[in-house]
PDB file of N, CA and C in Angstrom:
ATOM      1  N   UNK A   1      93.666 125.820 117.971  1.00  0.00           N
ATOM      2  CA  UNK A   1      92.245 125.601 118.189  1.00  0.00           C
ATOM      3  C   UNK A   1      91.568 125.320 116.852  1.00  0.00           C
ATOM      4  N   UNK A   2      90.447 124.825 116.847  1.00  0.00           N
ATOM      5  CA  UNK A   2      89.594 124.375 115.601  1.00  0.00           C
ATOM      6  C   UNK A   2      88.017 124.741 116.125  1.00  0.00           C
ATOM      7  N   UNK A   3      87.234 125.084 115.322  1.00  0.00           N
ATOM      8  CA  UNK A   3      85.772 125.112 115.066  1.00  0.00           C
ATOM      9  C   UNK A   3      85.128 124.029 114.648  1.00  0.00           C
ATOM     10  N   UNK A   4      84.683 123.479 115.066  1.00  0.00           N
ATOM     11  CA  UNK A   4      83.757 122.223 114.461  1.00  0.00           C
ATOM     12  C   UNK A   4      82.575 123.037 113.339  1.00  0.00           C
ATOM     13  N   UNK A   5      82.507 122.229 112.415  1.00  0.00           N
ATOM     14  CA  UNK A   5      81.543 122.103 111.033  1.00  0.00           C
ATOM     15  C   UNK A   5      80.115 122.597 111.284  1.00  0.00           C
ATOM     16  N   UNK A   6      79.774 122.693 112.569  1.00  0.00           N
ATOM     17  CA  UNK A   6      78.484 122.734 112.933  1.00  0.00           C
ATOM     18  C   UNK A   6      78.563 124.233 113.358  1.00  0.00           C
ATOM     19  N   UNK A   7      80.374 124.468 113.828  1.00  0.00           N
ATOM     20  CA  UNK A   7      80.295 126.213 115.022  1.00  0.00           C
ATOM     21  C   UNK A   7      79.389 125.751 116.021  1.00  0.00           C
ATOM     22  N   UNK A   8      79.258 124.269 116.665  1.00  0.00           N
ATOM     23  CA  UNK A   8      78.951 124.690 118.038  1.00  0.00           C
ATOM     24  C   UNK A   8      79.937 124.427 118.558  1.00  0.00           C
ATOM     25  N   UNK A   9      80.837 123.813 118.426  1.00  0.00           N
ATOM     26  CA  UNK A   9      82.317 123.668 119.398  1.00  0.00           C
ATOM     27  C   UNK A   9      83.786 124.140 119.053  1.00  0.00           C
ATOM     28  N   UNK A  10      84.493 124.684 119.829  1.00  0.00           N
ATOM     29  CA  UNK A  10      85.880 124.335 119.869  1.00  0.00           C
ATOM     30  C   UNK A  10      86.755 123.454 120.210  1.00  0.00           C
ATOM     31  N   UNK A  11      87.229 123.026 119.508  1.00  0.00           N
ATOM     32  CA  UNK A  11      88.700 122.003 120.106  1.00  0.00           C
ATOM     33  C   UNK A  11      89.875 122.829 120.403  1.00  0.00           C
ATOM     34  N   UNK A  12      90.369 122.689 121.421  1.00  0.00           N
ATOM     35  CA  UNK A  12      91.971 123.483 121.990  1.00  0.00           C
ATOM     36  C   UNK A  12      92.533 123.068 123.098  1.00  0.00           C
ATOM     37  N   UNK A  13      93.938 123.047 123.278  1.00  0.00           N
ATOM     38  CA  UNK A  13      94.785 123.112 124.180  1.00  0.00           C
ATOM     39  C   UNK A  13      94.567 123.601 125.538  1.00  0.00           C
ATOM     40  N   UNK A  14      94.192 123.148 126.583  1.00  0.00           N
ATOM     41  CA  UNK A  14      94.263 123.455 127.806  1.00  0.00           C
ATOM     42  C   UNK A  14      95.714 122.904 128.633  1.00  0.00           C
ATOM     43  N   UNK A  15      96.058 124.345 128.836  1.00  0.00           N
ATOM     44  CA  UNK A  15      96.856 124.275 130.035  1.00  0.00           C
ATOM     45  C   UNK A  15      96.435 124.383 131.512  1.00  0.00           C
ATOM     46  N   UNK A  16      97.468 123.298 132.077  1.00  0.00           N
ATOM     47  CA  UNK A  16      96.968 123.493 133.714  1.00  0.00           C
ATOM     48  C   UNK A  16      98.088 122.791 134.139  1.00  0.00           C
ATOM     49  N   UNK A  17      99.184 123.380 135.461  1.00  0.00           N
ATOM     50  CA  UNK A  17     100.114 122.912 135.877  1.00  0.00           C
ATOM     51  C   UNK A  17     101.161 122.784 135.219  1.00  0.00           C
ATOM     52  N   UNK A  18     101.585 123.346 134.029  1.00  0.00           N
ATOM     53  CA  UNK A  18     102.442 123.024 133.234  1.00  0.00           C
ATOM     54  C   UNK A  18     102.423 121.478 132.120  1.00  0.00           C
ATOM     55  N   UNK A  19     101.178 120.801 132.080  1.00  0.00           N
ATOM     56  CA  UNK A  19     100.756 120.101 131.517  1.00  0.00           C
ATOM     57  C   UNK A  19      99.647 120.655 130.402  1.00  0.00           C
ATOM     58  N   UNK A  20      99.378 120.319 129.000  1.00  0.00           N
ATOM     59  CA  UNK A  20      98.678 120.420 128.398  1.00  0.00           C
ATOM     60  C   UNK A  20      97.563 119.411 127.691  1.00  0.00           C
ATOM     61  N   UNK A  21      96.479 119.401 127.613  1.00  0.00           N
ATOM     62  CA  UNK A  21      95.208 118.517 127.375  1.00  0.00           C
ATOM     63  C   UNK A  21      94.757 119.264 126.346  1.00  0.00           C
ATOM     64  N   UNK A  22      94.009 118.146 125.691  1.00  0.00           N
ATOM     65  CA  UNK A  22      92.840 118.659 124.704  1.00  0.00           C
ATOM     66  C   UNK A  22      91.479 118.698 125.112  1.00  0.00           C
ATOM     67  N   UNK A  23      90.795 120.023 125.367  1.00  0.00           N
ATOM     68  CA  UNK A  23      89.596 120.227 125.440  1.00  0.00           C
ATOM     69  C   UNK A  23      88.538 120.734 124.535  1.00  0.00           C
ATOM     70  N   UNK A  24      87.031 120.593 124.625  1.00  0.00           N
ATOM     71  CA  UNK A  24      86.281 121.249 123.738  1.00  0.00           C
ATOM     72  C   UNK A  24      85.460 122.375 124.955  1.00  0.00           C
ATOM     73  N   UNK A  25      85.428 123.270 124.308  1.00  0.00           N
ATOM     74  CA  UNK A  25      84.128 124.554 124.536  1.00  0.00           C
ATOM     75  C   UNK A  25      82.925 124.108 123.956  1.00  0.00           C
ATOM     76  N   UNK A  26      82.100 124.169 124.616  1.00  0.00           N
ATOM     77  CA  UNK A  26      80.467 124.575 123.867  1.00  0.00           C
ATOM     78  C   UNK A  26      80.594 125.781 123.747  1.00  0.00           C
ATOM     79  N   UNK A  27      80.311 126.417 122.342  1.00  0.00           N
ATOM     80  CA  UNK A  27      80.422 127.919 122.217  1.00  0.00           C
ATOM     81  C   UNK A  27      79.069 128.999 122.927  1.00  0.00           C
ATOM     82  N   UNK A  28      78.325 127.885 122.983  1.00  0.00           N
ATOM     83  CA  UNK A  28      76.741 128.251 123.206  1.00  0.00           C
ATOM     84  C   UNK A  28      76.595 128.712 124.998  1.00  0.00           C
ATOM     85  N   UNK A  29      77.238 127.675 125.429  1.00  0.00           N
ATOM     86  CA  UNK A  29      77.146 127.941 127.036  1.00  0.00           C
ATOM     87  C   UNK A  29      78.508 128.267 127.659  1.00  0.00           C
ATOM     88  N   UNK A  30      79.771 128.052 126.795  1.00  0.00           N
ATOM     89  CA  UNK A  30      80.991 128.406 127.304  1.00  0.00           C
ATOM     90  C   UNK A  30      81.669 127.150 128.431  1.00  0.00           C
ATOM     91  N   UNK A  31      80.601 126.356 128.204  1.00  0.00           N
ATOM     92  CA  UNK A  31      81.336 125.116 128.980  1.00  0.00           C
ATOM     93  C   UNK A  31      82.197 124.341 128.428  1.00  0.00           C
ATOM     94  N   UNK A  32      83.552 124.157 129.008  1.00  0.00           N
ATOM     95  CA  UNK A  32      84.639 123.506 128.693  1.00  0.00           C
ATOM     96  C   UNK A  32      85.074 122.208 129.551  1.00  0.00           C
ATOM     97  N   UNK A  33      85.196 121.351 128.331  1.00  0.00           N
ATOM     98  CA  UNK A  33      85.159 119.204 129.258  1.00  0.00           C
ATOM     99  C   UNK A  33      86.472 119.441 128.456  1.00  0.00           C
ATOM    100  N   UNK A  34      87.412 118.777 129.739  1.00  0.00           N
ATOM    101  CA  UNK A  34      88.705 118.247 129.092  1.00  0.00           C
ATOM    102  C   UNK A  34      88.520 116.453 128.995  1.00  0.00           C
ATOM    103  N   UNK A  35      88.969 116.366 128.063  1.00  0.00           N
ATOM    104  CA  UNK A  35      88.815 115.116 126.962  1.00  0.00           C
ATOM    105  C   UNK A  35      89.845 114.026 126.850  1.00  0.00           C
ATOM    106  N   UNK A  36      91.392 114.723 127.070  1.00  0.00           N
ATOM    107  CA  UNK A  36      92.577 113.471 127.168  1.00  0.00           C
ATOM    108  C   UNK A  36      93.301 113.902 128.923  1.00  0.00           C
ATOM    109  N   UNK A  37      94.406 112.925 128.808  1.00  0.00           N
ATOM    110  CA  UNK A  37      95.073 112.468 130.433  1.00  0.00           C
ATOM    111  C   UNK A  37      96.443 112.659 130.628  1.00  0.00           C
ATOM    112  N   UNK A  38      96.824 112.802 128.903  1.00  0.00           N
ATOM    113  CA  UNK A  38      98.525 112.412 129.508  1.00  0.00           C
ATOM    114  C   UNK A  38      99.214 113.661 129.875  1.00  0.00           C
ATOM    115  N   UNK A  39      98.892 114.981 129.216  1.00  0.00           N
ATOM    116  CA  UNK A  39      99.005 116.110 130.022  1.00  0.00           C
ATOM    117  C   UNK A  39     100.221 116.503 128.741  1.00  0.00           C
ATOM    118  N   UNK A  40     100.158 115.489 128.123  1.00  0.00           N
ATOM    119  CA  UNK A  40     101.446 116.194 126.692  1.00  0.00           C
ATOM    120  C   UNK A  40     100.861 116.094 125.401  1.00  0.00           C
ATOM    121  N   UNK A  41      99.454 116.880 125.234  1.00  0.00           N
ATOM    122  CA  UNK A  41      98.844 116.880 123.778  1.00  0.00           C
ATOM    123  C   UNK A  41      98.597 118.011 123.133  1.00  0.00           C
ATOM    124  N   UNK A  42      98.787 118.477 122.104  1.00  0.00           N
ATOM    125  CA  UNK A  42      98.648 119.214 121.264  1.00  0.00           C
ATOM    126  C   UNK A  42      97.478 119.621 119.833  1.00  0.00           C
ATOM    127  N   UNK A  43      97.840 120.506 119.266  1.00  0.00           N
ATOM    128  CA  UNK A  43      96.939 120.398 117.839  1.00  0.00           C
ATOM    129  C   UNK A  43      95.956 119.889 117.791  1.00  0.00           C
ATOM    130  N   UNK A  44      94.806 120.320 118.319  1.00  0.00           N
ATOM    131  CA  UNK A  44      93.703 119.452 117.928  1.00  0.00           C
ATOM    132  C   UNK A  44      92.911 119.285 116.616  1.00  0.00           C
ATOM    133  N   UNK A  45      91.979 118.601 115.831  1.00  0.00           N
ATOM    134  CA  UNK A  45      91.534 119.286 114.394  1.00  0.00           C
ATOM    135  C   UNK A  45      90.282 117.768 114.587  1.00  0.00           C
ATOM    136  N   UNK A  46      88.980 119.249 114.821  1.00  0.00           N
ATOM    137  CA  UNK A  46      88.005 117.999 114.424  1.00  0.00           C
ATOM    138  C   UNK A  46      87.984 117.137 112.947  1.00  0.00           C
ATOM    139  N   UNK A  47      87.358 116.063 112.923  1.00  0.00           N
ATOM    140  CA  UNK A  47      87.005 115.376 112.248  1.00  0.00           C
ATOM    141  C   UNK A  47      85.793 116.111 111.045  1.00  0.00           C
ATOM    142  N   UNK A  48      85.607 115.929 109.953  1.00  0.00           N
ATOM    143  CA  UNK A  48      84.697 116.345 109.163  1.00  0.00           C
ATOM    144  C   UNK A  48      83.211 116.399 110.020  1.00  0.00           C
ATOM    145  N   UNK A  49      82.935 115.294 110.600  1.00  0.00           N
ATOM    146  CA  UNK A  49      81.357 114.775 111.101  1.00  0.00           C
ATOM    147  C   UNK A  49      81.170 115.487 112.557  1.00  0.00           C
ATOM    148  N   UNK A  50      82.542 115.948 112.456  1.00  0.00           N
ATOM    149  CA  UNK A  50      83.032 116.626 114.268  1.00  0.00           C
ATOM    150  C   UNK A  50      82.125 115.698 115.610  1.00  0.00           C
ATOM    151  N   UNK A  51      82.543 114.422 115.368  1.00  0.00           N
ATOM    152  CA  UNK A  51      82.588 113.455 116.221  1.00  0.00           C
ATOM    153  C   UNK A  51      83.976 112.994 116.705  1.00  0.00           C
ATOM    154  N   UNK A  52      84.526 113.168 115.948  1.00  0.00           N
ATOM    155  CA  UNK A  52      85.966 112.882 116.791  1.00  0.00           C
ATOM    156  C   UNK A  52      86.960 114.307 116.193  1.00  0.00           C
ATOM    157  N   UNK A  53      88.010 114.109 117.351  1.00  0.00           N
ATOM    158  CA  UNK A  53      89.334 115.007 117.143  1.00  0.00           C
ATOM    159  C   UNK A  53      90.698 114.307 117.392  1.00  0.00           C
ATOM    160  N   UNK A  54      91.298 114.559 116.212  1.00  0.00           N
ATOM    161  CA  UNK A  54      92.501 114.139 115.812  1.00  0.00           C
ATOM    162  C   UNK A  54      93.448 114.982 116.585  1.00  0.00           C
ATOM    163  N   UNK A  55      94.434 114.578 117.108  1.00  0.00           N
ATOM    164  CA  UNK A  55      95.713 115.112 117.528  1.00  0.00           C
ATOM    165  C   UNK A  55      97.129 114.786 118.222  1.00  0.00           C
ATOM    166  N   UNK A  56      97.620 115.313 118.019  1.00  0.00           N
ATOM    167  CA  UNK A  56      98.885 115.016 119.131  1.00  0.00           C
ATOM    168  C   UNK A  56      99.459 114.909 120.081  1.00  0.00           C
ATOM    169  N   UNK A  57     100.187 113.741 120.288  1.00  0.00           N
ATOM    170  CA  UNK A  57     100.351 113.355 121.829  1.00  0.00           C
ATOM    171  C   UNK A  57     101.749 113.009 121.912  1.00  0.00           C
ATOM    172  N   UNK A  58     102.717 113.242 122.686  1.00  0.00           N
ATOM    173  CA  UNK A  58     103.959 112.714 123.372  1.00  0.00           C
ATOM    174  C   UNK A  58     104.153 111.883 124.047  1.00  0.00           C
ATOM    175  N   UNK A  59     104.905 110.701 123.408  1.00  0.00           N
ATOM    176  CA  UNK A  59     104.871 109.757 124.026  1.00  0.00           C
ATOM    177  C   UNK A  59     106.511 109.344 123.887  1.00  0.00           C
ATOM    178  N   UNK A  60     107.536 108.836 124.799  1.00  0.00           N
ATOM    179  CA  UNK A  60     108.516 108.315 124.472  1.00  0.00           C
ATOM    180  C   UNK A  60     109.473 109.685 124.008  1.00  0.00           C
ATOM    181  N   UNK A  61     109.315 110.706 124.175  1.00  0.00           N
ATOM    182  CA  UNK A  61     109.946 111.700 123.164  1.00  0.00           C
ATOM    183  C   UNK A  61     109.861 111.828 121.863  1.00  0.00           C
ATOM    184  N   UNK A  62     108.971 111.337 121.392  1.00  0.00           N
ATOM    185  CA  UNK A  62     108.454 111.808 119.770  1.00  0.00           C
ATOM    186  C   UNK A  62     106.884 111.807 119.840  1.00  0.00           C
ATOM    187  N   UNK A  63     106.207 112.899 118.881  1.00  0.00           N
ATOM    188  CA  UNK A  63     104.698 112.966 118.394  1.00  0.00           C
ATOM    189  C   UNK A  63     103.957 111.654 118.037  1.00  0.00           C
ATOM    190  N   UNK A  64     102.771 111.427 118.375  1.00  0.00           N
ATOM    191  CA  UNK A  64     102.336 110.202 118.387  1.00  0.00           C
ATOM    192  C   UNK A  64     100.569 110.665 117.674  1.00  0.00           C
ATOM    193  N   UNK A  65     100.099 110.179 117.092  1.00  0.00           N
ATOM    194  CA  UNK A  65      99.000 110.786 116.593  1.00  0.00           C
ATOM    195  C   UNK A  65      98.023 109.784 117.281  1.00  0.00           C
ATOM    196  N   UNK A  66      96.704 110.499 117.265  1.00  0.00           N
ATOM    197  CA  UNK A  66      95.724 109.956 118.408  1.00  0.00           C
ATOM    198  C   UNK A  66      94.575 110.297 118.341  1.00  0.00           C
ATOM    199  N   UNK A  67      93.591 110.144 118.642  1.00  0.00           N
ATOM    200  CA  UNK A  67      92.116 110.572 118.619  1.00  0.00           C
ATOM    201  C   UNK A  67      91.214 110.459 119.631  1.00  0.00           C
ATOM    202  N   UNK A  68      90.405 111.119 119.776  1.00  0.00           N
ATOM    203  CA  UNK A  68      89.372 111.158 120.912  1.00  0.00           C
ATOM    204  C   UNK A  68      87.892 111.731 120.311  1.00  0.00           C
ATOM    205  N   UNK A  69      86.741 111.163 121.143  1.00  0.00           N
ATOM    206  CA  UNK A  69      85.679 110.927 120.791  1.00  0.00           C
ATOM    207  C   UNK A  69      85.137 112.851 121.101  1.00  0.00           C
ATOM    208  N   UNK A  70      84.265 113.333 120.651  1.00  0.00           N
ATOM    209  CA  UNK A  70      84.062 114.624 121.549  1.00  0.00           C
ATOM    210  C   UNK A  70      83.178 115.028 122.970  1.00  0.00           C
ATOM    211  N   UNK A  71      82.663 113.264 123.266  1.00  0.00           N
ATOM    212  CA  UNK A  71      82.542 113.514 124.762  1.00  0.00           C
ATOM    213  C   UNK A  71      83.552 112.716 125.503  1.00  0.00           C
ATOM    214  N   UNK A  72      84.482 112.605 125.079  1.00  0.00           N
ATOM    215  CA  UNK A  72      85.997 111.899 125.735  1.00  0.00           C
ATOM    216  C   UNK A  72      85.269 110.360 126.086  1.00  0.00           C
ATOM    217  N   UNK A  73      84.542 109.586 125.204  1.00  0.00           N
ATOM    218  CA  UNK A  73      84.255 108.392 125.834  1.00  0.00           C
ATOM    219  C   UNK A  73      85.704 107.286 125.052  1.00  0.00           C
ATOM    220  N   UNK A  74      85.802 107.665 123.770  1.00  0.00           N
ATOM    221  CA  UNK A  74      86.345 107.000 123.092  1.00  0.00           C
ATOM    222  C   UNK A  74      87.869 107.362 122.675  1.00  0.00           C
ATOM    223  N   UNK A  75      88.970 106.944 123.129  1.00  0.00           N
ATOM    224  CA  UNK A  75      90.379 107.686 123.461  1.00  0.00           C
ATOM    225  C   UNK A  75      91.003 106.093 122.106  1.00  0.00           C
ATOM    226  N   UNK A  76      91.701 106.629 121.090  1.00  0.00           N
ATOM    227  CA  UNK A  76      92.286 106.097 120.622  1.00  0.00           C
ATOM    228  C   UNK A  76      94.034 106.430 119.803  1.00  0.00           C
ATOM    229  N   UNK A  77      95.206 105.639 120.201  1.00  0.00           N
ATOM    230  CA  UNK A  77      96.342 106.007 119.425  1.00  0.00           C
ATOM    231  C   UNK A  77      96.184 105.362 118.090  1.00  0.00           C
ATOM    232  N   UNK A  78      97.123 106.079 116.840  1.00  0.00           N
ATOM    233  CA  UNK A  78      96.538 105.761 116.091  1.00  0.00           C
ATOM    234  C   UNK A  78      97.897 105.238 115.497  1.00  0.00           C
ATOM    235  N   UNK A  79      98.689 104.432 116.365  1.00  0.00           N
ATOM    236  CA  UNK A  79      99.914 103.433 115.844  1.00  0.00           C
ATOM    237  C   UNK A  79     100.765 103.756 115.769  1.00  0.00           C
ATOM    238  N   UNK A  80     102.301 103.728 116.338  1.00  0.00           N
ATOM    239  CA  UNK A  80     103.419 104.439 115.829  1.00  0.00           C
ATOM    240  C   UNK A  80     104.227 104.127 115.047  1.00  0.00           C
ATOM    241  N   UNK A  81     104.365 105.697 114.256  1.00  0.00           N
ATOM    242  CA  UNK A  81     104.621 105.578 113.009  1.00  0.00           C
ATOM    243  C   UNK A  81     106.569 105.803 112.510  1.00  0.00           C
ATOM    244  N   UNK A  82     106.906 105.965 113.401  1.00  0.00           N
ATOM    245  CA  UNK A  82     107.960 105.669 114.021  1.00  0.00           C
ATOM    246  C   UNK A  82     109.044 107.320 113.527  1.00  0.00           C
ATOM    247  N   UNK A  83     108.288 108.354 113.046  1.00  0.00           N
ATOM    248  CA  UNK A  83     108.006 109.822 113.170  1.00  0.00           C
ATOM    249  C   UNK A  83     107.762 110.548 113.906  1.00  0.00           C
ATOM    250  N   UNK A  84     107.901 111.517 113.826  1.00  0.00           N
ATOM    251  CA  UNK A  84     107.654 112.767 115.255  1.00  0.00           C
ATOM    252  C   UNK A  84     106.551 113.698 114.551  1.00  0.00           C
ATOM    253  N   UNK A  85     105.291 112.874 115.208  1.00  0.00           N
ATOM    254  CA  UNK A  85     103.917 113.620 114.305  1.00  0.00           C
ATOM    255  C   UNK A  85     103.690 115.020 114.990  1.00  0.00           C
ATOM    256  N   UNK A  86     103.453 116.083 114.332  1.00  0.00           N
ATOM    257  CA  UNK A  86     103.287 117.345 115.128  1.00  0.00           C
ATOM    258  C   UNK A  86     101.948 118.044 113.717  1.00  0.00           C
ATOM    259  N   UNK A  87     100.832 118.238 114.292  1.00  0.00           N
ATOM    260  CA  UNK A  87     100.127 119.366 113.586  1.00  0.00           C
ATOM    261  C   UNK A  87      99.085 118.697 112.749  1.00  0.00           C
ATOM    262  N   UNK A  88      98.653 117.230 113.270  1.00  0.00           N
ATOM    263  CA  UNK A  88      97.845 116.506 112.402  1.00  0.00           C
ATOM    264  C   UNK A  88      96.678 116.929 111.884  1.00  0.00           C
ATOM    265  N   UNK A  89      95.739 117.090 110.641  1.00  0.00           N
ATOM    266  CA  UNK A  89      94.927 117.623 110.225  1.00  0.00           C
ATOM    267  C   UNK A  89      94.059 116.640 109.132  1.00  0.00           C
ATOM    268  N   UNK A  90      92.537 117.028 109.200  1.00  0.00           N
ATOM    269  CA  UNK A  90      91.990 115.731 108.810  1.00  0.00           C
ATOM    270  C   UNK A  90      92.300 116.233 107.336  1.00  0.00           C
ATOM    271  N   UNK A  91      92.336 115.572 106.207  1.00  0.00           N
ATOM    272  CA  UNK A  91      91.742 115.330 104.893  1.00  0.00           C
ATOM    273  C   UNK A  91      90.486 115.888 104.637  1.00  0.00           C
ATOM    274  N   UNK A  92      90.039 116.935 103.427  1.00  0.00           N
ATOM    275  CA  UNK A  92      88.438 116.518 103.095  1.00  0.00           C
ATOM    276  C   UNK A  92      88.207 114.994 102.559  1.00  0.00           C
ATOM    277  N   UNK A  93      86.912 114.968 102.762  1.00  0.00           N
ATOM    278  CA  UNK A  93      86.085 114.076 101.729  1.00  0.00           C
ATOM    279  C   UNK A  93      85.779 114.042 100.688  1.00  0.00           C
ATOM    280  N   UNK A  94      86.348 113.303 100.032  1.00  0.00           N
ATOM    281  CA  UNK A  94      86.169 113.233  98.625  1.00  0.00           C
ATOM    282  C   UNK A  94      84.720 112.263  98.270  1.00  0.00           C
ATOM    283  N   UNK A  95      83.751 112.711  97.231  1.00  0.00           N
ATOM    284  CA  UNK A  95      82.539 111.920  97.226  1.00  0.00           C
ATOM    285  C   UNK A  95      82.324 110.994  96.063  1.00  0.00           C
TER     286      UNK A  95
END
């Protein structure tokens, strides 16, 4: 799980059915939106601006790195790298 920069959200792992998704909590109201589909994602780690969350996805039998918007509008892979990505984490900003 991760805290967003602001502490109003969590990013984490939802299980359901033996499938796992990435969801966020509003910490404020306790409401939880699941955010991805394929049911094999992992590690989530907001983004600095905590507009997006970086994480991991299974695809093919190896880690695939990926991103999603934090109202799940915007779902992006982020190329394969032909590695087994597990535990992706953003960078600070350097100014």
């Amino acid at each position: 799980a991760d805290i967003s920069a602001d502490g109003k959200m969590m990013a984490m792992v939802h299980g359901q059915g033996g499938k796992f998704y990435i969801a966020v909590q509003d910490l404020q109201t306790g409401t939880v939106q699941v955010l991805t589909e394929t049911g094999r994602d992992e590690s989530p780690s907001f983004a600095p601006n905590s507009r997006m969350i970086l994480y991991a996805t299974e695809q093919k039998g190896k880690g695939e790195l990926a991103a999603v918007s934090v109202d799940g509008r915007i779902h992006q892979r982020l190329g394969e790298s032909g590695v087994d990505v597990r535990e992706p984490a953003w960078s600070p900003i350097r100014k």
